[in-house]
PDB file of N, CA and C in Angstrom:
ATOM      1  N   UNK A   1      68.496   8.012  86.985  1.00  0.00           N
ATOM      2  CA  UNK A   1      68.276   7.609  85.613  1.00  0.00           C
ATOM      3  C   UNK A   1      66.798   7.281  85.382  1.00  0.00           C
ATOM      4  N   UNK A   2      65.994   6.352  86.119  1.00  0.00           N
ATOM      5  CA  UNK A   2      64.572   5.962  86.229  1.00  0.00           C
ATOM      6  C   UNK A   2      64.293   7.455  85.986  1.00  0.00           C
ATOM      7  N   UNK A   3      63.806   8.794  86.895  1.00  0.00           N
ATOM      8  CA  UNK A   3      63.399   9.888  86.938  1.00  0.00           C
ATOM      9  C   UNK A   3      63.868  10.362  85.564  1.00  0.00           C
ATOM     10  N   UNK A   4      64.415  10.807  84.931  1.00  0.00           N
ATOM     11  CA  UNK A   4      65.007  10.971  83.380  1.00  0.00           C
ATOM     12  C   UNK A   4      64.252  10.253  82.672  1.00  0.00           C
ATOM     13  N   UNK A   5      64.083   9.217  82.955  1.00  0.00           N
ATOM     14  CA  UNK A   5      63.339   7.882  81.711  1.00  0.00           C
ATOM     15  C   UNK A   5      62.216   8.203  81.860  1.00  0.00           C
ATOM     16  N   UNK A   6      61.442   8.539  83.180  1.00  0.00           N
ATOM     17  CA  UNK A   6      59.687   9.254  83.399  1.00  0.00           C
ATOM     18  C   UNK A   6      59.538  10.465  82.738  1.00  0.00           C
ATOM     19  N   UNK A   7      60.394  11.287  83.326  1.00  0.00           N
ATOM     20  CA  UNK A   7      60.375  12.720  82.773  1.00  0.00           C
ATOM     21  C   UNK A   7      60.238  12.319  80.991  1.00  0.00           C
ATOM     22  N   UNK A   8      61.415  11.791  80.627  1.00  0.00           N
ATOM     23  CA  UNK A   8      61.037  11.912  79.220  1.00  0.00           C
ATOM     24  C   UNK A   8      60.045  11.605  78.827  1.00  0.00           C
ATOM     25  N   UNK A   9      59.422  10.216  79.504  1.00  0.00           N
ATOM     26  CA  UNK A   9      57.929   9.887  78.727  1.00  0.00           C
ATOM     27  C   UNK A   9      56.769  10.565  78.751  1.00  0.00           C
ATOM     28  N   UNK A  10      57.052  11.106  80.361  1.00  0.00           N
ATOM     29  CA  UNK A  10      55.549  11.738  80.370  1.00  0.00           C
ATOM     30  C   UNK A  10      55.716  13.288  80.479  1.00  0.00           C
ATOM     31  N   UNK A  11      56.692  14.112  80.392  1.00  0.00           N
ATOM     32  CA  UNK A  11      56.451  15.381  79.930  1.00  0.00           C
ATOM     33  C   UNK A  11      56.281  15.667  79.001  1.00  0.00           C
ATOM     34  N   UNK A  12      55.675  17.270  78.659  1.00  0.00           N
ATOM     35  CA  UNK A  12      54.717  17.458  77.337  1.00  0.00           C
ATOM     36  C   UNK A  12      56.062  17.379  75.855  1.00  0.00           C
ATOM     37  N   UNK A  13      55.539  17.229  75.268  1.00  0.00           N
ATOM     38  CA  UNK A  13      56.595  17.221  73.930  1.00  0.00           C
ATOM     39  C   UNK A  13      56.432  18.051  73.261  1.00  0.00           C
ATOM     40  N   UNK A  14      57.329  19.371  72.418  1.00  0.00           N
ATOM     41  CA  UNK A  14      56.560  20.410  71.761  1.00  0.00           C
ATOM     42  C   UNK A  14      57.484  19.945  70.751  1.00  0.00           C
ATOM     43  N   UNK A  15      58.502  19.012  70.255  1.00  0.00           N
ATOM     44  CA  UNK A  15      58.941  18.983  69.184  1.00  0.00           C
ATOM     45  C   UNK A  15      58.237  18.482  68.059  1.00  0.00           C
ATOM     46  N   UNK A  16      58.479  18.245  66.540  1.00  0.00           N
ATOM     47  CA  UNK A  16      57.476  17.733  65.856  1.00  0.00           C
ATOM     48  C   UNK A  16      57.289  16.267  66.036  1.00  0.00           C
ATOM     49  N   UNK A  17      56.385  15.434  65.485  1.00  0.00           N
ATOM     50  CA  UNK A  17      56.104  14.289  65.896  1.00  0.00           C
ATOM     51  C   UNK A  17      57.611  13.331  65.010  1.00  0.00           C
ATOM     52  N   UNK A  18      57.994  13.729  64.039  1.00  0.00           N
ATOM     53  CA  UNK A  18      59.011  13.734  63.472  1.00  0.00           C
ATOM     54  C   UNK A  18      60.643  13.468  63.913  1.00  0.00           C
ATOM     55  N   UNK A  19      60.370  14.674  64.739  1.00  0.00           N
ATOM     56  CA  UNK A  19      61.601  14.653  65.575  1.00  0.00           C
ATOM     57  C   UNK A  19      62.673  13.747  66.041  1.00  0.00           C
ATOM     58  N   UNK A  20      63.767  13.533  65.976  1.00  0.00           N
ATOM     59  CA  UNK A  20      64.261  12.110  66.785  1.00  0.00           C
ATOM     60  C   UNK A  20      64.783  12.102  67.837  1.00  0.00           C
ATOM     61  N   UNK A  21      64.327  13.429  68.425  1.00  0.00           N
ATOM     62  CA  UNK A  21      64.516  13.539  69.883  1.00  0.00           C
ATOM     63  C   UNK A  21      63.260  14.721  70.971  1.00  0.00           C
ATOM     64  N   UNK A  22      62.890  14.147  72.003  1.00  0.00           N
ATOM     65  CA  UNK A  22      61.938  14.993  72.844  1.00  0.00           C
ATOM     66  C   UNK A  22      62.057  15.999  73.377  1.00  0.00           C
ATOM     67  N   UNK A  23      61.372  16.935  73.317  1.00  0.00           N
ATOM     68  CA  UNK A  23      61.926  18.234  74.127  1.00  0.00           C
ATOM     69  C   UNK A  23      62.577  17.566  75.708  1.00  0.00           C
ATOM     70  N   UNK A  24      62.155  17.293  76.035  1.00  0.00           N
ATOM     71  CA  UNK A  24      62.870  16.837  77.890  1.00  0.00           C
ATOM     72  C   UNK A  24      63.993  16.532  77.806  1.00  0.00           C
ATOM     73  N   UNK A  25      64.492  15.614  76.789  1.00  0.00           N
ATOM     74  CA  UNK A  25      65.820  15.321  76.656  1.00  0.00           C
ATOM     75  C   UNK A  25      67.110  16.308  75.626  1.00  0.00           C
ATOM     76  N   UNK A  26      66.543  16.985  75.294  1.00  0.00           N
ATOM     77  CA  UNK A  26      66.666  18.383  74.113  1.00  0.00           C
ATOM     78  C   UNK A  26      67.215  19.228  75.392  1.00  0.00           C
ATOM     79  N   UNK A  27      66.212  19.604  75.779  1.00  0.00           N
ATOM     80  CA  UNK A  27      67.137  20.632  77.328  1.00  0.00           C
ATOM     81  C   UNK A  27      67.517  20.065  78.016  1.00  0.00           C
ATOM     82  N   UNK A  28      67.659  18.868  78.329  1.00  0.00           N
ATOM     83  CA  UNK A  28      68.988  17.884  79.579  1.00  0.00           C
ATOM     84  C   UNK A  28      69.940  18.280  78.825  1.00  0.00           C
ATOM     85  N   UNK A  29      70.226  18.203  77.870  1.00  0.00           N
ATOM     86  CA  UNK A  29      71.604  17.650  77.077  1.00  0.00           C
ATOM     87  C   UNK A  29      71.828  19.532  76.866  1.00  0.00           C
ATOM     88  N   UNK A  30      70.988  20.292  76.506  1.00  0.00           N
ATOM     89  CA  UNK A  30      71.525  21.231  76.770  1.00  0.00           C
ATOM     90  C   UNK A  30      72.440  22.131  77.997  1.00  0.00           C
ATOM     91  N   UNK A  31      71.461  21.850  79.041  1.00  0.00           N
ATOM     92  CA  UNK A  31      71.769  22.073  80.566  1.00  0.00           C
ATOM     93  C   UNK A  31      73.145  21.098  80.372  1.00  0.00           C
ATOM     94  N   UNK A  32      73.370  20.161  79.854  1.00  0.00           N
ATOM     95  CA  UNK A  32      74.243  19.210  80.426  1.00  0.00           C
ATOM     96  C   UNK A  32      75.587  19.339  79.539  1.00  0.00           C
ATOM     97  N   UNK A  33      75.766  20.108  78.411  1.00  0.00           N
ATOM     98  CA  UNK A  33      76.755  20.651  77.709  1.00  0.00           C
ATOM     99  C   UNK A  33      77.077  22.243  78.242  1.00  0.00           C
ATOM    100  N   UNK A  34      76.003  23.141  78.636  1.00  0.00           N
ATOM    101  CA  UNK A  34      76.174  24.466  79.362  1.00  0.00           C
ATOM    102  C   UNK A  34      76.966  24.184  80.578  1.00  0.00           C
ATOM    103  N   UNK A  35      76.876  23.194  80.847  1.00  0.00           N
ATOM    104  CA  UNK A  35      77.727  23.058  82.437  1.00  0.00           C
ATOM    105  C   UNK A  35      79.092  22.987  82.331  1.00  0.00           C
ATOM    106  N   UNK A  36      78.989  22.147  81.020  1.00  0.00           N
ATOM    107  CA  UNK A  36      80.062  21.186  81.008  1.00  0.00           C
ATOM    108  C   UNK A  36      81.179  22.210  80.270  1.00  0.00           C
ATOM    109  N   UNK A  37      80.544  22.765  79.626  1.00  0.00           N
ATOM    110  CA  UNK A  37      81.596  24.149  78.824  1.00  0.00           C
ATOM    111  C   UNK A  37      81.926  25.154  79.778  1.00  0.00           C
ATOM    112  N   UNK A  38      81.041  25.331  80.851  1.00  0.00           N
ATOM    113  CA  UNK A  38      81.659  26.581  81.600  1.00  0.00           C
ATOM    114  C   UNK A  38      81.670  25.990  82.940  1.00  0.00           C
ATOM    115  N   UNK A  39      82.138  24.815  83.039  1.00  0.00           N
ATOM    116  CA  UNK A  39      83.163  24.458  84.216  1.00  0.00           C
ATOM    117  C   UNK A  39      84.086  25.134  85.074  1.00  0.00           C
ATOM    118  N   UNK A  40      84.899  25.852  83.493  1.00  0.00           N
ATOM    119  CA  UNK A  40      86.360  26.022  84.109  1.00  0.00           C
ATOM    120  C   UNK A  40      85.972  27.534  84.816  1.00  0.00           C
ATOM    121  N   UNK A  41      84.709  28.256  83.752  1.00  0.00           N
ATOM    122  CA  UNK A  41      84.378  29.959  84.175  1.00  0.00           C
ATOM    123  C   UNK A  41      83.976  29.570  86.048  1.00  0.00           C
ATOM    124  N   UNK A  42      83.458  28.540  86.500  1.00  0.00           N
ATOM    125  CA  UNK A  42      82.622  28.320  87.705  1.00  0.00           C
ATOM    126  C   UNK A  42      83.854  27.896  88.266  1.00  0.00           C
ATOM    127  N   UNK A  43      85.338  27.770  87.835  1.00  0.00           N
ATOM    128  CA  UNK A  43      86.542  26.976  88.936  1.00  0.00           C
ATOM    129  C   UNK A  43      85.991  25.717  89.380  1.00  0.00           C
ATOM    130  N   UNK A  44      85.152  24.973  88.521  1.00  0.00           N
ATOM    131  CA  UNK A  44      85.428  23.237  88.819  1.00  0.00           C
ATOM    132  C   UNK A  44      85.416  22.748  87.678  1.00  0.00           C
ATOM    133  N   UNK A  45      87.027  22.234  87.139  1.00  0.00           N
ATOM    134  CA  UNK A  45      87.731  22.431  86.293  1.00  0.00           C
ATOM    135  C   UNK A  45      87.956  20.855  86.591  1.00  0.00           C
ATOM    136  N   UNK A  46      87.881  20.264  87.283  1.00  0.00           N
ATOM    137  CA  UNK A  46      88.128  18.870  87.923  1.00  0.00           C
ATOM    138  C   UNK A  46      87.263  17.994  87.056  1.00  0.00           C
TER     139      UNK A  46
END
């Protein structure tokens, strides 16, 4: 979790300053819904 909380702060940000969320955490949550939807295609369905 610490490593997540760095990453977000100090990697580059390309979203607008606007934004209410950072690119770093924009593709976690992506990566982290892609997984999570094709679980069952990978047989860990658990």
């Amino acid at each position: 979790a610490e490593l997540c909380r760095r990453l977000d702060r100090d990697a580059p940000n390309f979203e607008p300053a606007d934004a209410p969320i950072r690119t770093f955490r924009r593709l976690l949550l992506a990566k982290c819904e892609y997984e999570f939807e094709n679980r069952i295609l990978l047989g860990q369905s658990t």
